[in-house]
N, C-alpha and C. Protein backbone atom coordinates (compact mmCIF):
# COMPACT_ATOMS: atom_id res chain seq x y z
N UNK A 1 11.39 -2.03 4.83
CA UNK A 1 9.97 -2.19 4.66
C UNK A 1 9.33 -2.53 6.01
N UNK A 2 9.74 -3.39 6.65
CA UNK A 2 9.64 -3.84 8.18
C UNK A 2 9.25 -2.57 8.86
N UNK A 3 10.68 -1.86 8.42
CA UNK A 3 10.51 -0.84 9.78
C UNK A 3 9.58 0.09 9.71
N UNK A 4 9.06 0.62 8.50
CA UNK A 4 8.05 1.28 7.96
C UNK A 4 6.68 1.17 8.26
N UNK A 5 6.61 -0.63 8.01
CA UNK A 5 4.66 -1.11 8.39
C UNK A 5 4.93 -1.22 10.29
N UNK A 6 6.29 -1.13 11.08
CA UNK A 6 5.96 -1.32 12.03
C UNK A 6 6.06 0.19 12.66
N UNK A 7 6.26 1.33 12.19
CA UNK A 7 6.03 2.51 12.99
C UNK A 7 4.15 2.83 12.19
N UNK A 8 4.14 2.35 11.28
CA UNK A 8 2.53 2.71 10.93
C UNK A 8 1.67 1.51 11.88
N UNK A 9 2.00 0.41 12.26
CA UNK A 9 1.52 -0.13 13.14
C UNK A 9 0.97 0.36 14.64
N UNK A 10 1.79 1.06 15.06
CA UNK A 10 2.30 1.80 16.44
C UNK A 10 1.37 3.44 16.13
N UNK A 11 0.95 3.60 14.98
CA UNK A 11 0.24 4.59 14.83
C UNK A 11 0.43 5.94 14.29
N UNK A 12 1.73 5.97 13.90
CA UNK A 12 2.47 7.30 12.75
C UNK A 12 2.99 6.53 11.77
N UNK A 13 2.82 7.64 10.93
CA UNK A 13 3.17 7.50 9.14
C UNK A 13 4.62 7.57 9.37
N UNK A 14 4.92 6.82 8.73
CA UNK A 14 6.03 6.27 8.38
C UNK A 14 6.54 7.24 7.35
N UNK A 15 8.07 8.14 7.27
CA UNK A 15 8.56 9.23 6.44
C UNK A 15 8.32 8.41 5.37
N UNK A 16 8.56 7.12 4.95
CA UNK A 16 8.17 6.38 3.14
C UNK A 16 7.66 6.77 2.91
N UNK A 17 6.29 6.59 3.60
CA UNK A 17 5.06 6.41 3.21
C UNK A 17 4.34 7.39 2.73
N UNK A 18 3.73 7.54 1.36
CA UNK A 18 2.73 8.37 1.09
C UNK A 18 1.36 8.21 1.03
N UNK A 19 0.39 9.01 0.95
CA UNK A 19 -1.04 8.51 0.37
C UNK A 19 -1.34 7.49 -1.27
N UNK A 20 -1.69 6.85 -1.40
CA UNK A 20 -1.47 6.34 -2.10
C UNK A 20 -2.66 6.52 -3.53
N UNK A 21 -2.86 7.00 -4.41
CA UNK A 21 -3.88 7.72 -4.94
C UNK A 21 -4.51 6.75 -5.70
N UNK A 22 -6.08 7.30 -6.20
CA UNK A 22 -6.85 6.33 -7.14
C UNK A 22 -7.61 5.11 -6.19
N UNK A 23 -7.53 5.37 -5.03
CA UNK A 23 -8.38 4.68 -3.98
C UNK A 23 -8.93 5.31 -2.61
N UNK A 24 -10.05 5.09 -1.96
CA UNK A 24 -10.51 6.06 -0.66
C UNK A 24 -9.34 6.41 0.46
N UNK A 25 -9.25 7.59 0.89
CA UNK A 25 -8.88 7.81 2.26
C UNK A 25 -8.13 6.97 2.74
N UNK A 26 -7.30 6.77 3.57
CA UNK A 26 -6.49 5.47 4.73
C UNK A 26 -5.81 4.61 3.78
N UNK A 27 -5.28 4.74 3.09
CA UNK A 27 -4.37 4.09 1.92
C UNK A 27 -3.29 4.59 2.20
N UNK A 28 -2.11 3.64 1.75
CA UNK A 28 -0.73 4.61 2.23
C UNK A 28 0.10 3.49 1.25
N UNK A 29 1.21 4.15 0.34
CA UNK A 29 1.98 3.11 -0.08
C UNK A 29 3.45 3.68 0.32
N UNK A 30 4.31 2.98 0.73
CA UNK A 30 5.51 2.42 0.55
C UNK A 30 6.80 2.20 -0.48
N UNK A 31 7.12 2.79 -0.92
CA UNK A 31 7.91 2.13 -1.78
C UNK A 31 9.85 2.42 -1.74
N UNK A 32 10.46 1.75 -2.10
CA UNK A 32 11.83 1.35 -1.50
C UNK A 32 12.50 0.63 -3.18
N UNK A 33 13.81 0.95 -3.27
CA UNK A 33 14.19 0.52 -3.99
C UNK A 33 15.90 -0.47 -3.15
N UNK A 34 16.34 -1.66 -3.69
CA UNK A 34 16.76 -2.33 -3.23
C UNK A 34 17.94 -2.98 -4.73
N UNK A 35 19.14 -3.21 -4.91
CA UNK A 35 19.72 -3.69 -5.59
C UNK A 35 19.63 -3.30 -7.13
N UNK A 36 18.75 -1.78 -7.42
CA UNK A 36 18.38 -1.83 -8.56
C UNK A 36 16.91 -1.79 -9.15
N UNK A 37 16.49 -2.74 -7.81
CA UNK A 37 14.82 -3.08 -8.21
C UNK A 37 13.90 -1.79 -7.07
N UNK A 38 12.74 -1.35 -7.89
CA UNK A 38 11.56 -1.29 -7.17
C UNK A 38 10.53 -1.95 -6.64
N UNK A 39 10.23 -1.89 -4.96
CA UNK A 39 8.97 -2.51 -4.68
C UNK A 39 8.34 -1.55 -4.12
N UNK A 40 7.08 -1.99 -4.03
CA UNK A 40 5.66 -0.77 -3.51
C UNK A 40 5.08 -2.23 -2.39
N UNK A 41 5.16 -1.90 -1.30
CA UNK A 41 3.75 -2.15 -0.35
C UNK A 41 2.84 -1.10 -0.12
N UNK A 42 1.40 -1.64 -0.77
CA UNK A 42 0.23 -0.87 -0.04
C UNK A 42 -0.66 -1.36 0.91
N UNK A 43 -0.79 -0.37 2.31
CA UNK A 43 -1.60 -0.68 3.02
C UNK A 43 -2.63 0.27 3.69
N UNK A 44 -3.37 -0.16 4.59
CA UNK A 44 -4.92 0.12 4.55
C UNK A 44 -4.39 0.90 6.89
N UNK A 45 -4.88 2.10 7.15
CA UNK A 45 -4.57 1.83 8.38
C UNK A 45 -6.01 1.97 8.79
N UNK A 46 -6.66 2.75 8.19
CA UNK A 46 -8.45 3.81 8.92
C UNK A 46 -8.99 1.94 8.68
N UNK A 47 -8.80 1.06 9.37
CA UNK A 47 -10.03 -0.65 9.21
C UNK A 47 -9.55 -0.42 10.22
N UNK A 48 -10.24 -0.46 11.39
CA UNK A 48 -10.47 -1.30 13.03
C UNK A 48 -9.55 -0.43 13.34
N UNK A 49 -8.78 -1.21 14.23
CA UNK A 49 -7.11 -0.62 14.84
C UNK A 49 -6.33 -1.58 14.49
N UNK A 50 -6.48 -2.21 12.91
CA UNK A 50 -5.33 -2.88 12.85
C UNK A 50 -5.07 -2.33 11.47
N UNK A 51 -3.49 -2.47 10.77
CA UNK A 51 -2.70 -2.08 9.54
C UNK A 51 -3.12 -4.07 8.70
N UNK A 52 -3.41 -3.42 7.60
CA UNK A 52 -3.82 -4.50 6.71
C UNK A 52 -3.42 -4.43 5.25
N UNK A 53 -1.76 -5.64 5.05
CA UNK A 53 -1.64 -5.38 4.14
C UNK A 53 -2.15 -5.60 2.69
N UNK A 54 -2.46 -4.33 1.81
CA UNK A 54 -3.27 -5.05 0.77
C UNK A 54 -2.57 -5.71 -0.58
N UNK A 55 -1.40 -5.18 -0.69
CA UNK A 55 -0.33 -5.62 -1.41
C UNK A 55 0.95 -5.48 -1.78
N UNK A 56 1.93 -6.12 -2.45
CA UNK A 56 3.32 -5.96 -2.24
C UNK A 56 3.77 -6.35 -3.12
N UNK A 57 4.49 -5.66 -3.98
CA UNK A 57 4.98 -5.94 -5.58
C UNK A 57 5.90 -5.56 -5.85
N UNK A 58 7.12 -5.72 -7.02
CA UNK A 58 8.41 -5.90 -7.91
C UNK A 58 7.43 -4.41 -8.62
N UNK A 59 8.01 -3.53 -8.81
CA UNK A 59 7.32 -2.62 -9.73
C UNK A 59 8.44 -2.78 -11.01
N UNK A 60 7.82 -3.01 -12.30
CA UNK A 60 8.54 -3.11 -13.12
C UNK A 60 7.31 -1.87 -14.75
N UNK A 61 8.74 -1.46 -14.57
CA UNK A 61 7.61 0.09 -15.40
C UNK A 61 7.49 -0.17 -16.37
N UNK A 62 6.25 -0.25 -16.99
CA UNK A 62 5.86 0.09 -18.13
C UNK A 62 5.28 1.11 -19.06
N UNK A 63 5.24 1.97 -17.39
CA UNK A 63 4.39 3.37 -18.10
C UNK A 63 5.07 4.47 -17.28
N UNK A 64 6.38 4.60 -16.67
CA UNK A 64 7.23 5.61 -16.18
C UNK A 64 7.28 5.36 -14.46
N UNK A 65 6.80 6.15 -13.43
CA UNK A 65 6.60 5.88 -11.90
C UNK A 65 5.01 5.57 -11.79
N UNK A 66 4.19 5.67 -12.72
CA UNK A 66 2.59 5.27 -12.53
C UNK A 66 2.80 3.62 -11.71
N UNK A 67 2.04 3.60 -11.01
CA UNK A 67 1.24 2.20 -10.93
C UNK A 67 1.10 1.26 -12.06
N UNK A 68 1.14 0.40 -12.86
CA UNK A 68 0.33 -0.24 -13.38
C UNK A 68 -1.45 -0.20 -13.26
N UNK A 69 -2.18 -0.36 -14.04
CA UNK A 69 -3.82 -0.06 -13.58
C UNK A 69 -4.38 -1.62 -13.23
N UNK A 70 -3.29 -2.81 -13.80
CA UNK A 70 -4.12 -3.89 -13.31
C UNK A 70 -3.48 -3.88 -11.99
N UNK A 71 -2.14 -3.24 -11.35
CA UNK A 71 -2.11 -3.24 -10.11
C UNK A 71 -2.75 -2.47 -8.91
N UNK A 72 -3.60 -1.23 -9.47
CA UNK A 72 -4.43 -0.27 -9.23
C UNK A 72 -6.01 -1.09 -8.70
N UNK A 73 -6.24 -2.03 -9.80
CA UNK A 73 -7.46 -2.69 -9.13
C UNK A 73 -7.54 -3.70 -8.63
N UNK A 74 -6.44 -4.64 -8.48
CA UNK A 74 -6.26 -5.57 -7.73
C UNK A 74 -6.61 -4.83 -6.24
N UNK A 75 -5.24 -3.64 -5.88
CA UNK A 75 -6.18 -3.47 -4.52
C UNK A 75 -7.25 -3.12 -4.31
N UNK A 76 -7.79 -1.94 -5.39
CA UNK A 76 -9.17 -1.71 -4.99
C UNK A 76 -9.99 -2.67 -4.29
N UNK A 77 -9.65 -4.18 -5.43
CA UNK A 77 -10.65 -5.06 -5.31
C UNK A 77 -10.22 -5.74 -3.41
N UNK A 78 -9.51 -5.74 -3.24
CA UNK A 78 -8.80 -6.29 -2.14
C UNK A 78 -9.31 -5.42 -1.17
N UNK A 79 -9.54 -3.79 -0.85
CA UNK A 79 -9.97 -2.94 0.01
C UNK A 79 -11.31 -3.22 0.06
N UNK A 80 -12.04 -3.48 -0.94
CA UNK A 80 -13.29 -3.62 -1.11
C UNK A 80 -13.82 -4.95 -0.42
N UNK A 81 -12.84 -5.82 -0.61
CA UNK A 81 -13.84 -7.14 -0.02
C UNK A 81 -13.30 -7.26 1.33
N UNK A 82 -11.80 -6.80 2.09
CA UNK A 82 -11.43 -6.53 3.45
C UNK A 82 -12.84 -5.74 3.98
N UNK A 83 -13.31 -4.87 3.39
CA UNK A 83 -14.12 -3.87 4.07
C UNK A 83 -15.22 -4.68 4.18
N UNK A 84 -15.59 -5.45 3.57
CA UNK A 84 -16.75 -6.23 3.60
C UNK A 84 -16.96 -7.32 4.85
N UNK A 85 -16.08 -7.75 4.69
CA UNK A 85 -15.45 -8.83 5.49
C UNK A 85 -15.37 -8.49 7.23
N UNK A 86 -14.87 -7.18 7.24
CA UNK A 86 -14.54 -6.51 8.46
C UNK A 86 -16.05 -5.76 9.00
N UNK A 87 -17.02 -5.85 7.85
CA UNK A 87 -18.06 -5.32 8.69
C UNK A 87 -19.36 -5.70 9.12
């Protein structure tokens, strides 16, 4: 995961990393499986020139490889008030 947010740091997408859908542009998630378990980091790169993470979670399925939707608007809500914040 490290090595991932630190080549998107440096300014290329990281092979993980995809677009991450159901939110604007410059979204990118992450995801890695480890011992069995899934996690997803999503982060934000198009804010300033810095990578901002918006969140990082245990994905535990309830609805197949979807997202969860309360995990869907948590970041929204999280992109939304970074953006605010940042401008």
């Amino acid at each position: 995961m490290l090595s991932a947010l630190t080549i998107a740091a440096e300014g290329s997408k990281p092979d993980k990393a995809k677009p991450f859908k159901g939110v604007d542009g410059g979204v990118f998630e992450i995801a890695l499986r480890h011992g069995g378990d899934a996690f997803r980091v999503i982060y934000a790169v198009k804010i300033g020139l810095d990578i901002w993470v918006l969140h990082a979670f245990q994905k535990k399925s309830k609805s197949g490889i979807k997202t969860p939707q309360i995990e869907v608007d948590l970041i929204r809500d999280r992109l939304r008030r970074l953006r605010e914040a940042l401008s």
